[in-house]
PDB file of N, CA and C in Angstrom:
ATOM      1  N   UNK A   1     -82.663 -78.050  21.941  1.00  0.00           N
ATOM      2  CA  UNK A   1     -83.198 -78.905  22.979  1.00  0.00           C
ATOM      3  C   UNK A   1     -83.872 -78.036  24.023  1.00  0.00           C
ATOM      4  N   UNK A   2     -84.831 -78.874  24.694  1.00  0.00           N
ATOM      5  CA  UNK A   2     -85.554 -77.654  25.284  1.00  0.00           C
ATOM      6  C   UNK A   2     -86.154 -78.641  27.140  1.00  0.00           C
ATOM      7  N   UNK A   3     -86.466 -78.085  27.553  1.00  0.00           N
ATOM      8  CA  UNK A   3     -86.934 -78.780  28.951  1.00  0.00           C
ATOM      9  C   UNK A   3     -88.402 -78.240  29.393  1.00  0.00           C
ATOM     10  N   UNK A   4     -89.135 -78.640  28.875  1.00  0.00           N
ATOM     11  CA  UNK A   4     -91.102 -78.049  29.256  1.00  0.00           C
ATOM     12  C   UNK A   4     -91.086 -78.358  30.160  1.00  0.00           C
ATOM     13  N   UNK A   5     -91.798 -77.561  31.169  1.00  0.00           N
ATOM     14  CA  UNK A   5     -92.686 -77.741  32.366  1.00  0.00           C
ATOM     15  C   UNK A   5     -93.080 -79.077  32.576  1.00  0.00           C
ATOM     16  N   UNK A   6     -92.651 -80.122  33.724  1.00  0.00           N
ATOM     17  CA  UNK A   6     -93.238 -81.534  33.720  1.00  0.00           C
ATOM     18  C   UNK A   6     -92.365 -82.709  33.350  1.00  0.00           C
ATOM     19  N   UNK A   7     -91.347 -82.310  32.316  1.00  0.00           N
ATOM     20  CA  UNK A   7     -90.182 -83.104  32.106  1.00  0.00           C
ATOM     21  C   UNK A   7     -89.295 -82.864  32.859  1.00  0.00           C
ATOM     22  N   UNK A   8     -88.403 -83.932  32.888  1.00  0.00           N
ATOM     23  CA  UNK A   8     -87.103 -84.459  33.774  1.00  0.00           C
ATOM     24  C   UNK A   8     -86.189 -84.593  32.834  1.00  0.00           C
ATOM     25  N   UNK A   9     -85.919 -84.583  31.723  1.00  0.00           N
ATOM     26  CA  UNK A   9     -85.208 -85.047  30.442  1.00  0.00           C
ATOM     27  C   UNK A   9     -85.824 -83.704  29.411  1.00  0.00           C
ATOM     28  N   UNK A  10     -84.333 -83.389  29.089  1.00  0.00           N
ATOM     29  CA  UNK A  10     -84.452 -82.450  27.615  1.00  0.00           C
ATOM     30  C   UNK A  10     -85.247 -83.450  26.476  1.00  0.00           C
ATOM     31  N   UNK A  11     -85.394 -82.348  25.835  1.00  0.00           N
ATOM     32  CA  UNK A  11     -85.942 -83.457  24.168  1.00  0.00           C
ATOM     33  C   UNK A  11     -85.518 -82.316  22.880  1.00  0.00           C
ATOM     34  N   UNK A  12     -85.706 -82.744  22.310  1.00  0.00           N
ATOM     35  CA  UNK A  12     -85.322 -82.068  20.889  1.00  0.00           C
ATOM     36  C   UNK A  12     -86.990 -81.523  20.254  1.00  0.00           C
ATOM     37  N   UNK A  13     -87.083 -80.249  20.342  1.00  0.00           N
ATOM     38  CA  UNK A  13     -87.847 -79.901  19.231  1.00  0.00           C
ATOM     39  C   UNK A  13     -88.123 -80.226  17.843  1.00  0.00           C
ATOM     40  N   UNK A  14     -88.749 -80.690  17.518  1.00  0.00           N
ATOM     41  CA  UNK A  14     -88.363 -81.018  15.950  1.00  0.00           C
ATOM     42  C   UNK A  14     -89.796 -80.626  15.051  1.00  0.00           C
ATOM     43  N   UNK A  15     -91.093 -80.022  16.045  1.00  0.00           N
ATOM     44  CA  UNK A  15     -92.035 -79.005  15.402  1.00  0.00           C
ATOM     45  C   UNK A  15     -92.342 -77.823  16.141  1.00  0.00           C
ATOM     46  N   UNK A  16     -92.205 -76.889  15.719  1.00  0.00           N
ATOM     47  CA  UNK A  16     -92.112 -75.269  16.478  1.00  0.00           C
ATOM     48  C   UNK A  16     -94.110 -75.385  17.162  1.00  0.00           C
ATOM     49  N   UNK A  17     -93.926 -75.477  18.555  1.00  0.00           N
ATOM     50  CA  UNK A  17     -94.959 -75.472  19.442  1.00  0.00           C
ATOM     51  C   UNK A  17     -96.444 -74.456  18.722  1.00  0.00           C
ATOM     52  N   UNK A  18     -96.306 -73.710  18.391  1.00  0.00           N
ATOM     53  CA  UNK A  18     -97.018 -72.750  17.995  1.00  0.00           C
ATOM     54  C   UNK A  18     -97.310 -72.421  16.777  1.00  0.00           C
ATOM     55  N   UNK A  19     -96.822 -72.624  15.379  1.00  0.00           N
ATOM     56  CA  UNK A  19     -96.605 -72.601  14.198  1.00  0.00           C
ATOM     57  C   UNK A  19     -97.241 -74.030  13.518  1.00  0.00           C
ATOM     58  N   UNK A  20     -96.501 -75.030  14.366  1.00  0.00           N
ATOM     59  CA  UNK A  20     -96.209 -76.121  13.545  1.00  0.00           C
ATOM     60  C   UNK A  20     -95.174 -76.678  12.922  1.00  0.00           C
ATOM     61  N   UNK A  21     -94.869 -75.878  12.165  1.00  0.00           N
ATOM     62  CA  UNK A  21     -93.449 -75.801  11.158  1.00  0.00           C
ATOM     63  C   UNK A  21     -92.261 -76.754  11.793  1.00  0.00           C
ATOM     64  N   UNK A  22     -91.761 -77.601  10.825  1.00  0.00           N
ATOM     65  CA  UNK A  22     -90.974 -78.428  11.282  1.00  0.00           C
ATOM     66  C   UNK A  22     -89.895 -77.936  11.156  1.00  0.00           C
ATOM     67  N   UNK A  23     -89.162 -77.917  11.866  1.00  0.00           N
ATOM     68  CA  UNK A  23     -87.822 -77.276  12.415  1.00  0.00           C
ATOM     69  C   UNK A  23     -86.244 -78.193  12.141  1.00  0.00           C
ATOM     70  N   UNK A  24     -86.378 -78.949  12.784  1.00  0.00           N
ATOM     71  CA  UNK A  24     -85.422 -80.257  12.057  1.00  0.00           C
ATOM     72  C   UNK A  24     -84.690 -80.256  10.680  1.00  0.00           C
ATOM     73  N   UNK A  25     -83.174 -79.630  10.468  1.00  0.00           N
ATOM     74  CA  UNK A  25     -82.650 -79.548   9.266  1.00  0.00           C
ATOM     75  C   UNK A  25     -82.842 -77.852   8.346  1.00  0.00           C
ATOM     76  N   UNK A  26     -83.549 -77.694   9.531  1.00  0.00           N
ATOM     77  CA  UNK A  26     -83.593 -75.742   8.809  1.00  0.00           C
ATOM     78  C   UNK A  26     -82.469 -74.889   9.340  1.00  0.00           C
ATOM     79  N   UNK A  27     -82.246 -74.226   7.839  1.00  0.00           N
ATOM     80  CA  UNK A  27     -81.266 -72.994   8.860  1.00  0.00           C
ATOM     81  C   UNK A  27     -81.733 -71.804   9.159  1.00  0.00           C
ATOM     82  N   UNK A  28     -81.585 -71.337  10.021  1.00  0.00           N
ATOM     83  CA  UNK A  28     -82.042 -70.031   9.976  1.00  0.00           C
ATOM     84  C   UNK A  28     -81.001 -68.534   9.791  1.00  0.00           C
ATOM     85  N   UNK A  29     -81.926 -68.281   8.574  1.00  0.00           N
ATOM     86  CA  UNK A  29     -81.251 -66.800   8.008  1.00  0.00           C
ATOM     87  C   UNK A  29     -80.595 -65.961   8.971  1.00  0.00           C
ATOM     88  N   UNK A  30     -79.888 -65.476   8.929  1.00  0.00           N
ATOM     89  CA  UNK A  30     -79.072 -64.373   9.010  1.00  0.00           C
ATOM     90  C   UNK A  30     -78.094 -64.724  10.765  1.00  0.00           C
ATOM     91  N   UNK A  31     -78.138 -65.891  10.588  1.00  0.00           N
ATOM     92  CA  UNK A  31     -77.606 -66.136  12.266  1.00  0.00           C
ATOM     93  C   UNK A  31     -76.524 -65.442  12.207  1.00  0.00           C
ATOM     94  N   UNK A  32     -75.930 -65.231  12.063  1.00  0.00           N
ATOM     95  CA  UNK A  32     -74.573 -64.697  12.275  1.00  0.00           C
ATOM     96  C   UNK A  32     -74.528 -63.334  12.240  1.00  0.00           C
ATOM     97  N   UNK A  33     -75.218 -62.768  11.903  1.00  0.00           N
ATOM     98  CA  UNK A  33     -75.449 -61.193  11.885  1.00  0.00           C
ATOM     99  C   UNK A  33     -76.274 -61.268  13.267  1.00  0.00           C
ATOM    100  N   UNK A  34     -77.362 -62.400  13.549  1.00  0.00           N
ATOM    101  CA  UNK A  34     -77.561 -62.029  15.114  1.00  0.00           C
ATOM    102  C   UNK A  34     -76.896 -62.395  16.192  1.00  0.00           C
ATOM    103  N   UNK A  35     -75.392 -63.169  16.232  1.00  0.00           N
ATOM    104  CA  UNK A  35     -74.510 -63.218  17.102  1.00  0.00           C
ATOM    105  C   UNK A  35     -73.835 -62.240  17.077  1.00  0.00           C
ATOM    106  N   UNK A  36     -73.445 -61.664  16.081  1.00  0.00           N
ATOM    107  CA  UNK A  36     -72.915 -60.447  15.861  1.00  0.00           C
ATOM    108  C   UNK A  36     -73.155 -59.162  16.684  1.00  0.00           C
ATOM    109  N   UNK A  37     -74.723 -59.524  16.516  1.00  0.00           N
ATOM    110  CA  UNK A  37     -75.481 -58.157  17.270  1.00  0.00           C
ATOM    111  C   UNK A  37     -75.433 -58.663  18.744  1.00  0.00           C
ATOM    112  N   UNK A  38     -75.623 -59.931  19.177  1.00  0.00           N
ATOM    113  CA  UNK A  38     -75.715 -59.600  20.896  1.00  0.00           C
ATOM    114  C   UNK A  38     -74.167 -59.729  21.215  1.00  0.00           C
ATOM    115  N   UNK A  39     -73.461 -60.014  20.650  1.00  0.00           N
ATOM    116  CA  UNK A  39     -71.631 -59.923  21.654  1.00  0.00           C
ATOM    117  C   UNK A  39     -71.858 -58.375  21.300  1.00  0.00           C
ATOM    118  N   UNK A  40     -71.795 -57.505  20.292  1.00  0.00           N
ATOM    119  CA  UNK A  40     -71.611 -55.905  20.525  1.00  0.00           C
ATOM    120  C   UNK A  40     -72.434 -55.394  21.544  1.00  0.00           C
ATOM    121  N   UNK A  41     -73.721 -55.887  21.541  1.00  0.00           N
ATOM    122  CA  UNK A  41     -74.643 -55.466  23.093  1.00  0.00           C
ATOM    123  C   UNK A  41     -73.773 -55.271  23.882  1.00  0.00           C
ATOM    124  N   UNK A  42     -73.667 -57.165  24.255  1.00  0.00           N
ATOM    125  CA  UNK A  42     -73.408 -57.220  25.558  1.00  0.00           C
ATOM    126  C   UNK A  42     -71.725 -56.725  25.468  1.00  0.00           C
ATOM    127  N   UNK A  43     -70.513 -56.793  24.865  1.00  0.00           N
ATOM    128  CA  UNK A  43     -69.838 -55.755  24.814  1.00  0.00           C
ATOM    129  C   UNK A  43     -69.805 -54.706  25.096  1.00  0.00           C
ATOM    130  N   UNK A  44     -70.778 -53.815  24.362  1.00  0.00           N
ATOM    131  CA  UNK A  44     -70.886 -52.614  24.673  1.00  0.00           C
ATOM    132  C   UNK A  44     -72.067 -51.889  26.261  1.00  0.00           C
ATOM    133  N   UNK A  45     -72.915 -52.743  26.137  1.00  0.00           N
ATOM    134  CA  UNK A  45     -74.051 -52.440  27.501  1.00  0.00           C
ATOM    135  C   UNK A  45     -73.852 -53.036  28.567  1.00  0.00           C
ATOM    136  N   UNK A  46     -73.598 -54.642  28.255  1.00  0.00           N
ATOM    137  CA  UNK A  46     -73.165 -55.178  30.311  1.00  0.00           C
ATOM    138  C   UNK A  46     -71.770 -55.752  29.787  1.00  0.00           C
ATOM    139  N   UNK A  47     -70.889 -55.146  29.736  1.00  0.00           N
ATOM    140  CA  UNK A  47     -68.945 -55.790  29.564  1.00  0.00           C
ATOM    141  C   UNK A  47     -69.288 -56.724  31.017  1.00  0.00           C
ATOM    142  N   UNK A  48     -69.712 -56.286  32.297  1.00  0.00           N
ATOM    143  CA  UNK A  48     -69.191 -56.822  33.200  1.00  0.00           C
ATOM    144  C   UNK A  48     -69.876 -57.754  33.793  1.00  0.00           C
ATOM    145  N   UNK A  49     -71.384 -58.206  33.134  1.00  0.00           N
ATOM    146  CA  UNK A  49     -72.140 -58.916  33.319  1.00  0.00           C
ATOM    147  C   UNK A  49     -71.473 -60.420  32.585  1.00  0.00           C
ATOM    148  N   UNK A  50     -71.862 -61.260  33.343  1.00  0.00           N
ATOM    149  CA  UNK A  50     -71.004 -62.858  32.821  1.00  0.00           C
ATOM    150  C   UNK A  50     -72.496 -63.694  31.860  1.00  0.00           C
ATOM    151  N   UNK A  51     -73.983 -63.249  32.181  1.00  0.00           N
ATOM    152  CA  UNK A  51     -74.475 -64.121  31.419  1.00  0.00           C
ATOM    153  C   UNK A  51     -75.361 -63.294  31.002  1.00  0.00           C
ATOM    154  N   UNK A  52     -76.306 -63.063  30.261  1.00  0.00           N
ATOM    155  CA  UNK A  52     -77.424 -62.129  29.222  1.00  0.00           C
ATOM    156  C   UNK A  52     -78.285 -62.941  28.904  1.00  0.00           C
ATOM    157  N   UNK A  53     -79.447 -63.341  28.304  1.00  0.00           N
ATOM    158  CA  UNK A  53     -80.259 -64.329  27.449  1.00  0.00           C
ATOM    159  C   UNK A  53     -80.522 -62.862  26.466  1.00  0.00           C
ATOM    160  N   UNK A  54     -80.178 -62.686  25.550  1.00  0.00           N
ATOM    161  CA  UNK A  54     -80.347 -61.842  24.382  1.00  0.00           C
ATOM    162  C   UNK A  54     -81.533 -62.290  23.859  1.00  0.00           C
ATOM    163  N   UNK A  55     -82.636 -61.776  23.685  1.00  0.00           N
ATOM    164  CA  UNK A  55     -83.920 -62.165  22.279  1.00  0.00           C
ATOM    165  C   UNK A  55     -84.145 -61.388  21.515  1.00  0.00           C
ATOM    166  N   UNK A  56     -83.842 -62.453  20.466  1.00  0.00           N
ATOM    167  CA  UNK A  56     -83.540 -61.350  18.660  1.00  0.00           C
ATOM    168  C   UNK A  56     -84.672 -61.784  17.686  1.00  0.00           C
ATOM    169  N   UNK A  57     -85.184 -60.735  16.915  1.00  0.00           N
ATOM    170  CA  UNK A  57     -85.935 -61.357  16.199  1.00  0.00           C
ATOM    171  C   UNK A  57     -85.404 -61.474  14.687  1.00  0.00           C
ATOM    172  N   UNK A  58     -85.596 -62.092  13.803  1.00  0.00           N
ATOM    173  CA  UNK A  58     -85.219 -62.210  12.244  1.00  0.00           C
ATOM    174  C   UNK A  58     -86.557 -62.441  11.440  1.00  0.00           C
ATOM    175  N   UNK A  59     -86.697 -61.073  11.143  1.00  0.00           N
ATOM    176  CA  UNK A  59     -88.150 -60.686  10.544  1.00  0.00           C
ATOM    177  C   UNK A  59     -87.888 -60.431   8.894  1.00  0.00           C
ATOM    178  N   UNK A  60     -88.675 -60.865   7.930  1.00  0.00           N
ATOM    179  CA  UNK A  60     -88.714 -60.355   6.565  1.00  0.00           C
ATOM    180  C   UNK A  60     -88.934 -59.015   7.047  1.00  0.00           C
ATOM    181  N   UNK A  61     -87.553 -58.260   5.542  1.00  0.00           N
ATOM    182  CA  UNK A  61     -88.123 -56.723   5.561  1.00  0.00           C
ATOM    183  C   UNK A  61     -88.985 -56.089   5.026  1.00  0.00           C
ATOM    184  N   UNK A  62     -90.008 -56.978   4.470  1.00  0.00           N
ATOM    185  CA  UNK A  62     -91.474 -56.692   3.940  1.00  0.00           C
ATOM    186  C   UNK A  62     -92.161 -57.573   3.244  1.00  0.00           C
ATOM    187  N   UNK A  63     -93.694 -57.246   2.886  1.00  0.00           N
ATOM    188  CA  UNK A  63     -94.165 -58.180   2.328  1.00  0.00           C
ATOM    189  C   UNK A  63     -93.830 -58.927   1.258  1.00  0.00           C
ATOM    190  N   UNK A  64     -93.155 -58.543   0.332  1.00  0.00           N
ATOM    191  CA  UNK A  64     -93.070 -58.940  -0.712  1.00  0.00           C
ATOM    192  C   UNK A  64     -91.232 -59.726  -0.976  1.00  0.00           C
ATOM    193  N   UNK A  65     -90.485 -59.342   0.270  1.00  0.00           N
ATOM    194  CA  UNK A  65     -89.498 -59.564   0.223  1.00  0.00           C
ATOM    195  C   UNK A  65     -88.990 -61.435   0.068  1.00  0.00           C
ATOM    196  N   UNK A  66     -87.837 -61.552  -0.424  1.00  0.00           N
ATOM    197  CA  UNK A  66     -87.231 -63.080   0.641  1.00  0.00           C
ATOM    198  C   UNK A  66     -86.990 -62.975   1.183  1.00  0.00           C
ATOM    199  N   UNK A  67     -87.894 -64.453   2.315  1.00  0.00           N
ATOM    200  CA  UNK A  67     -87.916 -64.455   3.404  1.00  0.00           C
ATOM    201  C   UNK A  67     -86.588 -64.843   3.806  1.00  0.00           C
ATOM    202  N   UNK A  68     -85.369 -65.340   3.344  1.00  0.00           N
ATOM    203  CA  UNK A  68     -84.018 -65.542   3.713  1.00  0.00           C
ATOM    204  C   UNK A  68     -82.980 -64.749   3.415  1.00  0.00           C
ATOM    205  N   UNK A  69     -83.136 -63.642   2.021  1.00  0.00           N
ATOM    206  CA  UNK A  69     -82.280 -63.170   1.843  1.00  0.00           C
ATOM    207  C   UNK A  69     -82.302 -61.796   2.289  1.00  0.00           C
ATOM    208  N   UNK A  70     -83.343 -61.146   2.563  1.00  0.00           N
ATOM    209  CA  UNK A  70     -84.286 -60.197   2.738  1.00  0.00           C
ATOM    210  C   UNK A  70     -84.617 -59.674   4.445  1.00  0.00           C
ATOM    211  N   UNK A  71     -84.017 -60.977   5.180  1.00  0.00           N
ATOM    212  CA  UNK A  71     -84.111 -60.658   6.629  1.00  0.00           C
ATOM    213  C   UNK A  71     -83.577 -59.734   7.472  1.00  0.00           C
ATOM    214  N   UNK A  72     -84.162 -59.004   8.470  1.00  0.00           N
ATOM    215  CA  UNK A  72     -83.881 -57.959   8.800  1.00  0.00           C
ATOM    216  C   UNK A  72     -83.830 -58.055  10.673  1.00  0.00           C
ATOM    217  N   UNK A  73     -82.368 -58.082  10.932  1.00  0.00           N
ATOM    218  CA  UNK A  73     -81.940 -58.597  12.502  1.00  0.00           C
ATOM    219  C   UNK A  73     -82.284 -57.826  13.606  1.00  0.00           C
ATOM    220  N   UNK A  74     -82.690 -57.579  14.342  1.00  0.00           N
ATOM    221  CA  UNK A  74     -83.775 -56.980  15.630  1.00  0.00           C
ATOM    222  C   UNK A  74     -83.314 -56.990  16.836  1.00  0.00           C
ATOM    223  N   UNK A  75     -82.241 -56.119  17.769  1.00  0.00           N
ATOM    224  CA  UNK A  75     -82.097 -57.046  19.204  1.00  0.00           C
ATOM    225  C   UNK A  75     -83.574 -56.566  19.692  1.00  0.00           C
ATOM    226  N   UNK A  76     -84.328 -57.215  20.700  1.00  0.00           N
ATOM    227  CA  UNK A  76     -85.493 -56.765  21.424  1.00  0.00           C
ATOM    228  C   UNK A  76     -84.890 -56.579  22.787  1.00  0.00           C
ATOM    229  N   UNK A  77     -84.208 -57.268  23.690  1.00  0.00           N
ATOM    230  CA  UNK A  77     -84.249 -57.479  24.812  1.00  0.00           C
ATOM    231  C   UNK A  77     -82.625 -57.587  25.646  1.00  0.00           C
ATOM    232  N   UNK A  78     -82.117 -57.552  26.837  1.00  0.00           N
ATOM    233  CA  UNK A  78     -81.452 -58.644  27.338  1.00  0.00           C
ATOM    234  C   UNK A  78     -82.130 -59.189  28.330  1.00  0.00           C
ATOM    235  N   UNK A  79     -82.286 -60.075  29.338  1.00  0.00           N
ATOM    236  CA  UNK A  79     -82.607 -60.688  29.730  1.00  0.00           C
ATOM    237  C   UNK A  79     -82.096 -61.435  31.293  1.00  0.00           C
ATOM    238  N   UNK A  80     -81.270 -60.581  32.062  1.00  0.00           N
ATOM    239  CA  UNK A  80     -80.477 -60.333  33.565  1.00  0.00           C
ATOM    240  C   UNK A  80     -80.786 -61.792  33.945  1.00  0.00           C
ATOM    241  N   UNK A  81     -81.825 -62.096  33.812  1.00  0.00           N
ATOM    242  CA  UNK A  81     -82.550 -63.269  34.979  1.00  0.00           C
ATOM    243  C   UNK A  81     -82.971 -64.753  34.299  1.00  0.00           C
ATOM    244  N   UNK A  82     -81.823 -64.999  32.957  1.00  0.00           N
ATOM    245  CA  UNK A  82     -82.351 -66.022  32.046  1.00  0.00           C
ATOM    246  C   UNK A  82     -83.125 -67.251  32.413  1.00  0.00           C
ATOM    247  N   UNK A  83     -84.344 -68.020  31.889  1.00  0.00           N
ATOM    248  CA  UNK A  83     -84.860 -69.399  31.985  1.00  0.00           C
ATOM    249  C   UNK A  83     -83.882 -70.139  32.323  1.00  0.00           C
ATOM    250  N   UNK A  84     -82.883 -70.480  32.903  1.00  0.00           N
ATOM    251  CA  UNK A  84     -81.959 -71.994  33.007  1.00  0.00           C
ATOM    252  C   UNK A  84     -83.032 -73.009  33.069  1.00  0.00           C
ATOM    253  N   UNK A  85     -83.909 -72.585  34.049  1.00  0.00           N
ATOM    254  CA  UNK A  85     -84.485 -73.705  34.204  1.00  0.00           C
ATOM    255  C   UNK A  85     -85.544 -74.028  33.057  1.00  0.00           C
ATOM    256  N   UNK A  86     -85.541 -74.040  32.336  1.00  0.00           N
ATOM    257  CA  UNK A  86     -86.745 -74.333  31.339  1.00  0.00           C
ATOM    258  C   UNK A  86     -85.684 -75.106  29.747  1.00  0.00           C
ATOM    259  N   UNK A  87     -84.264 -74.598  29.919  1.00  0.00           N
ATOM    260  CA  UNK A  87     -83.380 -75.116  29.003  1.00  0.00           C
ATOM    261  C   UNK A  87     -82.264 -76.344  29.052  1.00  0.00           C
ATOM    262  N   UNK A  88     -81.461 -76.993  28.545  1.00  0.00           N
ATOM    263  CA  UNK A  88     -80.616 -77.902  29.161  1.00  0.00           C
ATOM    264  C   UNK A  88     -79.162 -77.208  28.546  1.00  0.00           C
ATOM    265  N   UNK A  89     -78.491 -77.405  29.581  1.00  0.00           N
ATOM    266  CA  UNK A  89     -76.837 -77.103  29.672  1.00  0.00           C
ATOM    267  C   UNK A  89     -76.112 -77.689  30.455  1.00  0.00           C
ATOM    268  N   UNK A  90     -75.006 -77.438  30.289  1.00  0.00           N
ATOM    269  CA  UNK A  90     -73.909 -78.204  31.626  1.00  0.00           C
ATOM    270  C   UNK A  90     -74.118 -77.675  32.653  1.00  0.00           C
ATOM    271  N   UNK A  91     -74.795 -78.401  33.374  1.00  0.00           N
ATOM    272  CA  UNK A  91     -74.905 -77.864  35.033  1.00  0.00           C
ATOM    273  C   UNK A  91     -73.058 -77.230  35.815  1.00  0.00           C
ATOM    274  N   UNK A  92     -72.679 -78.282  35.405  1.00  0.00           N
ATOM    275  CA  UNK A  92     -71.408 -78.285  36.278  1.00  0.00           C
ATOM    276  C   UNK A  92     -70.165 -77.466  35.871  1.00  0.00           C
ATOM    277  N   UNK A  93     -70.615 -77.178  34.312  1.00  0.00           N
ATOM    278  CA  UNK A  93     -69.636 -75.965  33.376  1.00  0.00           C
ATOM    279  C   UNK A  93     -70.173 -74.391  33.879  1.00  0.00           C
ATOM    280  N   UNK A  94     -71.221 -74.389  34.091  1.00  0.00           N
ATOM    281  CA  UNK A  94     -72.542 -73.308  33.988  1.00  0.00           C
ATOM    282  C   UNK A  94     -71.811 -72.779  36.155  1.00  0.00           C
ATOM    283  N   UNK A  95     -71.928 -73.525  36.438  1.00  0.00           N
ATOM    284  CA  UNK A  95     -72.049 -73.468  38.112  1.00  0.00           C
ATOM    285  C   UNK A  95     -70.346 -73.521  37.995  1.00  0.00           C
ATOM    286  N   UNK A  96     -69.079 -73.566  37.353  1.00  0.00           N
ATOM    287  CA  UNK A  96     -67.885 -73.560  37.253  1.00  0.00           C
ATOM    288  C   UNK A  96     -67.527 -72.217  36.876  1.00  0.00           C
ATOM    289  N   UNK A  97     -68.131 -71.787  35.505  1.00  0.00           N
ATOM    290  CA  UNK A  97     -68.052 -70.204  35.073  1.00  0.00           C
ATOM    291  C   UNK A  97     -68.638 -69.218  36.019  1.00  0.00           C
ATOM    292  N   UNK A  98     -69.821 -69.361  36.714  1.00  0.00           N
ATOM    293  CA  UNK A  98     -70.313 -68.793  37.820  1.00  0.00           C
ATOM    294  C   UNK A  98     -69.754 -68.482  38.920  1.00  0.00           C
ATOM    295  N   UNK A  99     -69.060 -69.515  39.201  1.00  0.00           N
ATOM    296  CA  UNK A  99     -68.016 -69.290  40.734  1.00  0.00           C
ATOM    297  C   UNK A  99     -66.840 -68.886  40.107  1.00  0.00           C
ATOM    298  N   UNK A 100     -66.273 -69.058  39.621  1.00  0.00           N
ATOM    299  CA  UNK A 100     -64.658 -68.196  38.861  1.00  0.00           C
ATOM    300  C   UNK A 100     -65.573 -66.880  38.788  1.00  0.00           C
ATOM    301  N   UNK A 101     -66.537 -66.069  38.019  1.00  0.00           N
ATOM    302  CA  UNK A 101     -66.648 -64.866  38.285  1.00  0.00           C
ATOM    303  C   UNK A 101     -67.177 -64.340  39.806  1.00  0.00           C
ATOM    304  N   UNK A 102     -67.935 -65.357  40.275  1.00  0.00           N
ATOM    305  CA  UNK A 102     -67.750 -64.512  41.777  1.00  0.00           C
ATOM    306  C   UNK A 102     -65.986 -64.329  42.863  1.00  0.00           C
ATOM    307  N   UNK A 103     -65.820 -65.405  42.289  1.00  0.00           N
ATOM    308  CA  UNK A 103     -64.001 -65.187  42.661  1.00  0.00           C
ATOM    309  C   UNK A 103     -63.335 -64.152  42.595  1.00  0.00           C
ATOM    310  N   UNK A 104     -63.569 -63.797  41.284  1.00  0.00           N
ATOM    311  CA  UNK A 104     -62.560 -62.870  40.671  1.00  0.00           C
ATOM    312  C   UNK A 104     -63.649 -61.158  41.363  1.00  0.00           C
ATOM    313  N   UNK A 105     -64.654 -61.349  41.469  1.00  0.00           N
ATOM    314  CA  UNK A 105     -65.634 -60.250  41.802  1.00  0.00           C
ATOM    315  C   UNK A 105     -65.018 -59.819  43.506  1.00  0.00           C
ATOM    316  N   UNK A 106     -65.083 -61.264  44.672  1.00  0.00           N
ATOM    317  CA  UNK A 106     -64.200 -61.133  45.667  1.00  0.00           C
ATOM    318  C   UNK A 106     -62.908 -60.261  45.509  1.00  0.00           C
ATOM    319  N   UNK A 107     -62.206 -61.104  44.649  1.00  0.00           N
ATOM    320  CA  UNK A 107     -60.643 -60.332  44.974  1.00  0.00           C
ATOM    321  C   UNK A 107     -60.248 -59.217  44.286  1.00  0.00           C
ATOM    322  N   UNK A 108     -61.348 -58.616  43.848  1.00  0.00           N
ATOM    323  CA  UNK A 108     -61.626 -57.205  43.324  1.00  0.00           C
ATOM    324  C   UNK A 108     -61.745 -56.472  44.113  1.00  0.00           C
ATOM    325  N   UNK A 109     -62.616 -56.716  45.522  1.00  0.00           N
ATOM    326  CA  UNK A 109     -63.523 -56.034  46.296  1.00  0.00           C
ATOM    327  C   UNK A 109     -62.371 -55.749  47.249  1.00  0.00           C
ATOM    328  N   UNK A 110     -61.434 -57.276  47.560  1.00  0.00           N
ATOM    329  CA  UNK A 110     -60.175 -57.127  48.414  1.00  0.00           C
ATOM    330  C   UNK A 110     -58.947 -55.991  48.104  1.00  0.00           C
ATOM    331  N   UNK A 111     -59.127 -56.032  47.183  1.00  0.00           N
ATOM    332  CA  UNK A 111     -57.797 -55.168  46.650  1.00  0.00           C
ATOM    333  C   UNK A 111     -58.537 -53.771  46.981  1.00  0.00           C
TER     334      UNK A 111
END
């Protein structure tokens, strides 16, 4: 689900903006090898950071390869300063996890 510029209401993607390609009912290869890769990131590079926007790419590993079995997982980025605003989430879960870590960041500082 996504929130464009101009809307007030999420909507569901269901053709990739740029491609075309209908999206709706696809899986995409190797997901789990790219969750894999951003919790060890952010594990290993920001432990103490509470949110990241990770962007991964899942590229064939060559021309001639499959394109599903054949995919090859990429971190590019993290991302300190994520879109919220351009995505939909729980406002009130999102702004709940946020203040418990500034809490706990306070009574760190106290001690």
């Amino acid at each position: 689900r996504s929130l464009l510029p101009g809307q007030e209401k999420a909507k569901s993607i269901l053709i990739h903006p740029d491609t075309g390609r209908r999206l709706e009912g696809e899986l995409i290869p190797r997901m789990k090898e790219a969750m894999d890769l951003v919790l060890l990131a952010h594990r290993s590079l920001l432990p103490g950071v509470p949110l990241v926007g990770w962007d991964v790419a899942i590229v064939p590993a060559g021309p001639s390869s499959n394109e599903n079995l054949d995919a090859t997982v990429l971190l590019l980025e993290g991302n300190l300063s994520c879109n919220l605003f351009c995505g939909s989430f729980e406002y009130q879960r999102y702004h709940d996890f946020i203040d418990a870590h500034f809490q706990r960041l306070c009574l760190r500082r106290v001690l």
